[in-house]
Structures are given as C-alpha cells and as structure tokens.
Protein backbone atom coordinates (compact mmCIF):
# COMPACT_ATOMS: atom_id res chain seq x y z
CA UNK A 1 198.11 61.96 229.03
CA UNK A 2 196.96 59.31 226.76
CA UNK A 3 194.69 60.23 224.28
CA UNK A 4 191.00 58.48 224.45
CA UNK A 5 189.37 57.25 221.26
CA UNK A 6 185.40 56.35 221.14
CA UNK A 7 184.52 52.89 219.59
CA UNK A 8 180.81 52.47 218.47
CA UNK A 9 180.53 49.08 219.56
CA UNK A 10 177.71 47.06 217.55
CA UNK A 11 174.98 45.77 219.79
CA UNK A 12 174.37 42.38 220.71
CA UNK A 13 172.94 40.41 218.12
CA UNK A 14 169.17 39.64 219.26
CA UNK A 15 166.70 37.92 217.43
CA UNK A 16 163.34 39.31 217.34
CA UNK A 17 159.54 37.44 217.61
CA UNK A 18 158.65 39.38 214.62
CA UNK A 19 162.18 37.69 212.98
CA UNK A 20 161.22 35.19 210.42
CA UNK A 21 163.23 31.64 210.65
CA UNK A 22 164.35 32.17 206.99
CA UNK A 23 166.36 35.40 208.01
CA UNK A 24 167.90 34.07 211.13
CA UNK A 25 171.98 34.13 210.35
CA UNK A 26 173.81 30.65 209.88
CA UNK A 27 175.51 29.35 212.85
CA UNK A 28 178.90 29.68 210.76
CA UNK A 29 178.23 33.12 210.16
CA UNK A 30 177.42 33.81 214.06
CA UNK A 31 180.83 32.07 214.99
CA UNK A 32 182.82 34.26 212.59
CA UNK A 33 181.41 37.61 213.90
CA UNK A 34 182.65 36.09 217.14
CA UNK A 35 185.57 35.25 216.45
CA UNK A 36 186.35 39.02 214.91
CA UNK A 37 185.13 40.57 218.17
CA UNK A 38 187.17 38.80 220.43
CA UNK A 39 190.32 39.46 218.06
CA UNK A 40 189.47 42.97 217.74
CA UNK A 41 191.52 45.04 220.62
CA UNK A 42 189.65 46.48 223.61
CA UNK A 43 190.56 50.63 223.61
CA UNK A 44 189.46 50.48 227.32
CA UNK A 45 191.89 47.65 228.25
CA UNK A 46 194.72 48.94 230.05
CA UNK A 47 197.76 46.25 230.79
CA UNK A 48 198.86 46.67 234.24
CA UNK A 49 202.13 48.54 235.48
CA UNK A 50 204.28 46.37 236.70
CA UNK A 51 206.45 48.67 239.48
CA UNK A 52 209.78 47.54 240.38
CA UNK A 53 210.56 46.01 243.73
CA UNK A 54 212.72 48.53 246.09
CA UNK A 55 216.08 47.15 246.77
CA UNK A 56 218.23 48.18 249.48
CA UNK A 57 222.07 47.68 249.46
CA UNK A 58 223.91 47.72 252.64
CA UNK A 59 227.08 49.36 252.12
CA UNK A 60 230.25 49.84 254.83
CA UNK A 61 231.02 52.25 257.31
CA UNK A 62 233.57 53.75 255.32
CA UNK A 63 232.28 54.02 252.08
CA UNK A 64 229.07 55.50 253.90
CA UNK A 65 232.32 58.20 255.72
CA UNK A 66 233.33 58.86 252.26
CA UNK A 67 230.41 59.86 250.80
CA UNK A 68 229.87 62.55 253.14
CA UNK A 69 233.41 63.67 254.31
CA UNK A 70 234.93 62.50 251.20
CA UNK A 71 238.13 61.04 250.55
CA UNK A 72 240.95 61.15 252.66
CA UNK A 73 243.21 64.14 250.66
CA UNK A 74 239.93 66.15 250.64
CA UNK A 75 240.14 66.12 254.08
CA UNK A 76 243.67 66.65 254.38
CA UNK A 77 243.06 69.90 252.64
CA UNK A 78 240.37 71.11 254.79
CA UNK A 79 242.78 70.10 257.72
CA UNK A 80 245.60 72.21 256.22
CA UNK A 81 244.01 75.39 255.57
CA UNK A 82 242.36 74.99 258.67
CA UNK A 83 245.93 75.15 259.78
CA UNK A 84 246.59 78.10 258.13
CA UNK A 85 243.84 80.30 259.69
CA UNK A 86 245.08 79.51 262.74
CA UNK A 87 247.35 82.16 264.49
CA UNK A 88 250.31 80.57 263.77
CA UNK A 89 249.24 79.73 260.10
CA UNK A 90 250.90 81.32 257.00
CA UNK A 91 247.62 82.93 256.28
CA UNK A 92 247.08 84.46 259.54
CA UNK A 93 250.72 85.47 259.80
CA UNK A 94 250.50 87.49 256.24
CA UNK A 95 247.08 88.82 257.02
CA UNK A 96 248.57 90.59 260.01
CA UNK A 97 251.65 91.65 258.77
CA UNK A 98 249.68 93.65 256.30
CA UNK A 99 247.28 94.78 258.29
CA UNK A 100 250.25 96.55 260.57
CA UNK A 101 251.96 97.66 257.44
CA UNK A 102 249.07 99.59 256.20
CA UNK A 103 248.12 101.16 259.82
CA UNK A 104 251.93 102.41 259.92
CA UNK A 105 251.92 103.46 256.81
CA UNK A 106 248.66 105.69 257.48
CA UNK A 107 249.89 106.90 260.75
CA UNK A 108 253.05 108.18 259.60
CA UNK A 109 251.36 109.81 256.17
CA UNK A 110 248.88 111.76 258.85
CA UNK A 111 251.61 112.66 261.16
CA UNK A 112 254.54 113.65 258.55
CA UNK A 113 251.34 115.73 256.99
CA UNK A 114 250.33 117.55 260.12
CA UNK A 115 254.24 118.18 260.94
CA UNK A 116 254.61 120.14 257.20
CA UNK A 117 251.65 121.70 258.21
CA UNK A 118 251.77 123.11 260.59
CA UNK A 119 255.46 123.45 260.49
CA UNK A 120 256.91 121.56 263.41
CA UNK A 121 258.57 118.60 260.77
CA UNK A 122 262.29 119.30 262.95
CA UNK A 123 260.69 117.92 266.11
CA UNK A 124 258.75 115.07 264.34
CA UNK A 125 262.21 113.70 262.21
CA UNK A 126 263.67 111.34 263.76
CA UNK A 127 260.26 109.60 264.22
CA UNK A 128 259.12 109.02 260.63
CA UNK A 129 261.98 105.87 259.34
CA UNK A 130 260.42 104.15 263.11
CA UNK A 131 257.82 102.10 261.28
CA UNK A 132 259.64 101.02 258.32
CA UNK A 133 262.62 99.71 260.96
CA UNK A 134 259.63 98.01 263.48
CA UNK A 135 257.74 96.46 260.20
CA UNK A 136 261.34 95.33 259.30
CA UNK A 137 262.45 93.97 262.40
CA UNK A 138 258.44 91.88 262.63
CA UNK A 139 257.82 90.71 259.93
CA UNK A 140 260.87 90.78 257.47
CA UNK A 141 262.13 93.67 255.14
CA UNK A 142 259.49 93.07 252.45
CA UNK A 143 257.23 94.34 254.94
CA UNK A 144 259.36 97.30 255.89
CA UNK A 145 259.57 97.78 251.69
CA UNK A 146 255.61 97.70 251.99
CA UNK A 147 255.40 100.01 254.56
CA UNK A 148 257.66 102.63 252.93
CA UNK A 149 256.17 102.38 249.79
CA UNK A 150 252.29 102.76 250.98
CA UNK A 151 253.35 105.89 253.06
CA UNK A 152 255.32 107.29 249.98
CA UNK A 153 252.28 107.04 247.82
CA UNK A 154 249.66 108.04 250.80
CA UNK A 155 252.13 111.37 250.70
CA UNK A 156 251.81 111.64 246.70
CA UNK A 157 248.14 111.53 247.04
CA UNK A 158 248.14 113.96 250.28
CA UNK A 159 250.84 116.58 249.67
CA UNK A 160 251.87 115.87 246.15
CA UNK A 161 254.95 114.40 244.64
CA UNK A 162 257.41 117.33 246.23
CA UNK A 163 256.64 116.03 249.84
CA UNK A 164 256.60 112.91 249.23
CA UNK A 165 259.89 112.75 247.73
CA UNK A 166 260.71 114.23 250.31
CA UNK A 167 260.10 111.87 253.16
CA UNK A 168 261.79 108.94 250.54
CA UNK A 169 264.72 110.56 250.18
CA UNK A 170 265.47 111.93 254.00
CA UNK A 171 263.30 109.40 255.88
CA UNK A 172 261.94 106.30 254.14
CA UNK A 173 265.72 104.72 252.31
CA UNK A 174 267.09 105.56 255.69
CA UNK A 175 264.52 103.46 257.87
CA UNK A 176 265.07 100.75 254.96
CA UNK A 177 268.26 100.53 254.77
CA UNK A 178 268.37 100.66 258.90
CA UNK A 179 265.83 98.19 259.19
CA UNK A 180 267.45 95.43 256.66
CA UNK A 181 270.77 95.73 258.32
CA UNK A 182 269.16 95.19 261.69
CA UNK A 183 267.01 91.98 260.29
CA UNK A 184 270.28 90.55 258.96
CA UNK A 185 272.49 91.08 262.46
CA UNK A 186 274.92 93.65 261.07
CA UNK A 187 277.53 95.01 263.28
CA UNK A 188 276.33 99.00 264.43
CA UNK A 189 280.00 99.85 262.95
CA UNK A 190 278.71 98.91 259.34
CA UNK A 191 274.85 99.84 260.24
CA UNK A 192 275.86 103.44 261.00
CA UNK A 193 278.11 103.93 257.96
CA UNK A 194 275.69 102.57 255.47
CA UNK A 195 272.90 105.11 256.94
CA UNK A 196 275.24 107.43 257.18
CA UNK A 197 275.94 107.30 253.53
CA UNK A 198 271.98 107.02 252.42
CA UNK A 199 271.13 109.56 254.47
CA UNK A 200 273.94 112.04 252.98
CA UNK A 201 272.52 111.02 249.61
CA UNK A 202 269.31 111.55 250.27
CA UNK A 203 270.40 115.33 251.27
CA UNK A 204 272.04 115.91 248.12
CA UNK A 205 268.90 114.52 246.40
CA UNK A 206 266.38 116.93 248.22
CA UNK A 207 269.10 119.80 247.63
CA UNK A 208 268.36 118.89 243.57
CA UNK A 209 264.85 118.65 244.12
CA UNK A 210 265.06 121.76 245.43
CA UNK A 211 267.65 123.50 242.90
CA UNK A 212 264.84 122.30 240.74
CA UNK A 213 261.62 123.83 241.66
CA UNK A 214 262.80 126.96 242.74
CA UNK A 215 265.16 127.75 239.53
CA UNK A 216 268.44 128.13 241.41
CA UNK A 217 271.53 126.50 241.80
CA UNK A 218 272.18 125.76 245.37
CA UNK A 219 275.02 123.95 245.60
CA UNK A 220 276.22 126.94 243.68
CA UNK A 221 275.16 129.10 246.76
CA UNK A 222 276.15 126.98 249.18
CA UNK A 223 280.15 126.65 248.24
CA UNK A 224 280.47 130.04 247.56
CA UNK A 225 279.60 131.06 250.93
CA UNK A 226 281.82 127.63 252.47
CA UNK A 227 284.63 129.88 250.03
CA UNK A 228 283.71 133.25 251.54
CA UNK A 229 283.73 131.52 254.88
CA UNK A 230 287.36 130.10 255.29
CA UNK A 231 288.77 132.96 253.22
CA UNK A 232 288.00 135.47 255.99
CA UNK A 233 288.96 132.95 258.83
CA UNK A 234 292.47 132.22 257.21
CA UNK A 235 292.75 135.84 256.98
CA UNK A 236 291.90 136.28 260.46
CA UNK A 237 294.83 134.07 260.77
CA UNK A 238 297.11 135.55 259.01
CA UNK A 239 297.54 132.75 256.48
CA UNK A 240 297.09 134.31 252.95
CA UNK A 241 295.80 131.70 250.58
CA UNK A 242 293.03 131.36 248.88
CA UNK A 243 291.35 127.93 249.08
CA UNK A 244 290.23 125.88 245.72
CA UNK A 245 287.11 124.55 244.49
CA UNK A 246 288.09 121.14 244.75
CA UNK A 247 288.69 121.96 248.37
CA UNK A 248 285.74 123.28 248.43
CA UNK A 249 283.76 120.57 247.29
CA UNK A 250 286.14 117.68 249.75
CA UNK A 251 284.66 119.84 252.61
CA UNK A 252 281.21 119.92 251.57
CA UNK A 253 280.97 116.31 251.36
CA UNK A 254 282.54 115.88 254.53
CA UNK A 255 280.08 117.89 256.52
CA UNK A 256 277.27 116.63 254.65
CA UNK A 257 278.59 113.20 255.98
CA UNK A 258 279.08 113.85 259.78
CA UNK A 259 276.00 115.73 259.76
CA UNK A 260 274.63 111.96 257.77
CA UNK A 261 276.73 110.05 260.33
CA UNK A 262 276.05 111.93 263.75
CA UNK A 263 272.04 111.86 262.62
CA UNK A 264 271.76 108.25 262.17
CA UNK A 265 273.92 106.97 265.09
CA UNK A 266 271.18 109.19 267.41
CA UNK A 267 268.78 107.45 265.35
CA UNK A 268 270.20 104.09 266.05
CA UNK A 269 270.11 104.53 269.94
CA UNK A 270 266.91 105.90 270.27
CA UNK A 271 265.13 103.30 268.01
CA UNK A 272 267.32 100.80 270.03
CA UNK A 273 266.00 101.65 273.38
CA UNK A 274 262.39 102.24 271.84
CA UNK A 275 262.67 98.35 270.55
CA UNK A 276 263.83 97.16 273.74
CA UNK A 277 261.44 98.66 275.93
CA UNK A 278 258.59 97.13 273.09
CA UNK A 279 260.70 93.02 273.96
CA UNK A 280 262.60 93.17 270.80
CA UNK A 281 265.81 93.21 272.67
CA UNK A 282 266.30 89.78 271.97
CA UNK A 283 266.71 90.11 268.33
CA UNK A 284 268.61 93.23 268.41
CA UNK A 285 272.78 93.12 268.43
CA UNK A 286 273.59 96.18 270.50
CA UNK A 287 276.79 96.99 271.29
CA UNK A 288 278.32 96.03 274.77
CA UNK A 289 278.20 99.61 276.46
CA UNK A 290 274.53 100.40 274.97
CA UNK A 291 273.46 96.87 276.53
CA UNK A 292 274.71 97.48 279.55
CA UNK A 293 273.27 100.77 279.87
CA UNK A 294 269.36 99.72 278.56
C-alpha cells in the first residue's frame, strides 16, 4: 500500500472590498506564487499503469507433444518398463519366481515340522528336496538356492538349529545338487552318483551332529557292532579270522553309499514321473526305458 501524506494547500488568493488598493500584491509577485504552485508536485496525482499487451505465440504440434509427453527417450522408458510389467517382462518373471520360492519354502517348513512332530518324518522323506528340484527346474538354480535357503532358516526359527540342519544335510544339498544337474541336462548315470555321494555325506554329517549333542561316539558304536556282526557269521562259517578296522571302515562306507545310491535313484524316478505328469517332460532327459514307460 502506498502511504498517503496530507498537504495543507493555501487558499485561493481573493481580494477583499474591505482590501485597500495600496495592499493589493504586485502583478510580479502574483505570477511568481503561480509559477511555484504549478511546479510544486500534486501528492494526489497518480501516473497511469501502463499494462502490457498479451501476446500469444503459436508454437508446433510437436513441441506442443513434447511438452506434455516429453521427449522421445522419456518415452522410451515408460515404454520399456511398461514392458517389463508385462507377463513376459523381467520384472514380472522375477516377481513370480519369488513369490513360488517363498510359498515352497513355507510349505515344506510346515510340513517337515508337522512330520517331526508328530513323528511320521519316514513317510514324508522323499518329499521334502521336491521343491528345491521344481524351483530349479522353473526358474533356474538360484531359485532352487533360494528356496533351500528360506526353508532352512524358516526351520531355524521353527524347530531350532538341530532340525534344521537336519533337513540341509539329508534333504535340502540333495534336492540342490539334483535340481542343478537336471537344469544343466546331465546324464541320470552322473545325476545319481553325484546324489548318491551328497546324500552319503550328508548321513555322516547328521551322524556328527548327532555324536555331538548326545555325548557319544557313534561311529564308535556303529563299527563295533559291523565287527561283532561278521565275526559271528564267519564263524558260522567256519572261517576263523578276525576282520580289521580298516575293513571295517571300507564296509561302512560302502553301505552308507548303496543305501545313498539306491535312495536317490527312487528319488530320481519318482520326481521324474511327478514332473512329467506337471508338462515338464520336455525339459527333462530321461533315460530310454523310463520314457518309454511314463
């Protein structure tokens, strides 16, 4: 707001009946009082706003585009992740990949729980490495890796580290290791000795686990009974000789590795005819007499 100031303006000059000649002002004197009103500024004079004339540009079509869609790698962006939500973008593809990986992973935590629980784990077994191989044989064996790792550390938080060692040792390196072989088109010769060979590790690692926690030395246990065993049976007959330790030890490992080997190939043809009856038959390589027979 502008600030209003108050000028007592002197009143006209008038000159009176009463006025005697001889005081009457000069004519020169009149024309300078004049003169210093009319050069004296007005406070109520205001100079008029001038307002500037509205000017209208016409532009083109496609700088008028640009300024709403913008420029042409803007929209190639939008275009491309666009792309990628669709269901055969990269986005969409991940999203769902871990999306199955976690629901596997959850549903073999609650069942491999319920199993220990109530106590029925021996009829459950050979389903628990069936989501890591299915995850692998989807979407790739990072997402079988995923999906053995969440239900490892689902079991930590559910049963504690004990059972969830557990299911890593005996179920999770073998449906890994079975699942990556698949992906890559091994031959069942190699599949089956690889498992074979994790699996009979894993045994051996739960054994320890076990020696462990309860404060006893099984393997200790276990080859002294395998010695009491074939003593009395090659006495029975009639060959007296008493076996060696290192004997001992050859024969563990070898039944520990049928029992490995004989485990996994049943594995291997039941997940094989589970994945064909799901369409996955295409990217399986079964053997000759197993194709014919699915």
């Amino acid at each position: 707001m502008i600030p209003l100031q108050i000028h007592h303006l002197t009143p006209p000059l008038s000159i009176s009946q009463t006025t005697p000649p001889s005081s009457l002002p000069s004519l020169p004197h009149l024309l300078s009082q004049r003169l210093d009103l009319s050069l004296k500024p007005n406070p109520f004079n205001f100079s008029p706003i001038s307002l500037p004339k509205p000017t209208f540009k016409l532009s083109r079509a496609s700088q008028s585009r640009s300024l709403f869609f913008g420029n042409e790698e803007d929209t190639a962006g939008i275009s491309t992740d666009l792309d990628d939500l669709s269901p055969k973008g990269i986005v969409h593809r991940k999203t769902l990949a871990l999306v199955e990986c976690s629901m596997f992973a959850a549903l073999t935590g609650l069942v491999y729980f319920l199993s220990n629980s109530l106590a029925i784990e021996n009829y459950f077994g050979c389903f628990f490495s069936l989501p890591i191989v299915l995850t692998s044989m989807r979407w790739g064996t990072a997402a079988g890796r995923k999906t053995m790792v969440a239900t490892t550390m689902l079991l930590l938080v559910l049963s504690g580290p004990v059972k969830a060692l557990t299911y890593l040792l005996k179920h999770g390196l073998v449906g890994f290791t079975m699942g990556s072989l698949w992906r890559s088109g091994a031959n069942w010769t190699i599949s089956v000795f690889l498992c074979a060979i994790v699996r009979a590790l894993g045994s051996v690692g739960y054994v320890l686990i076990t020696s462990f926690l309860i404060r006893e030395n099984i393997f200790a246990l276990i080859t002294i009974n395998i010695h009491a065993s074939l003593t009395f049976i090659f006495t029975a007959a009639g060959i007296y000789t008493v076996p060696s330790m290192e004997a001992i030890y050859a024969l563990f490992s070898i039944l520990v590795f049928i029992n490995s080997g004989s485990f996994t190939f049943l594995l291997h043809i039941l997940y094989a005819a589970f994945l064909s009856r799901l369409g996955m038959k295409a990217s399986l390589r079964l053997p000759r007499w197993l194709e014919k027979a699915i």
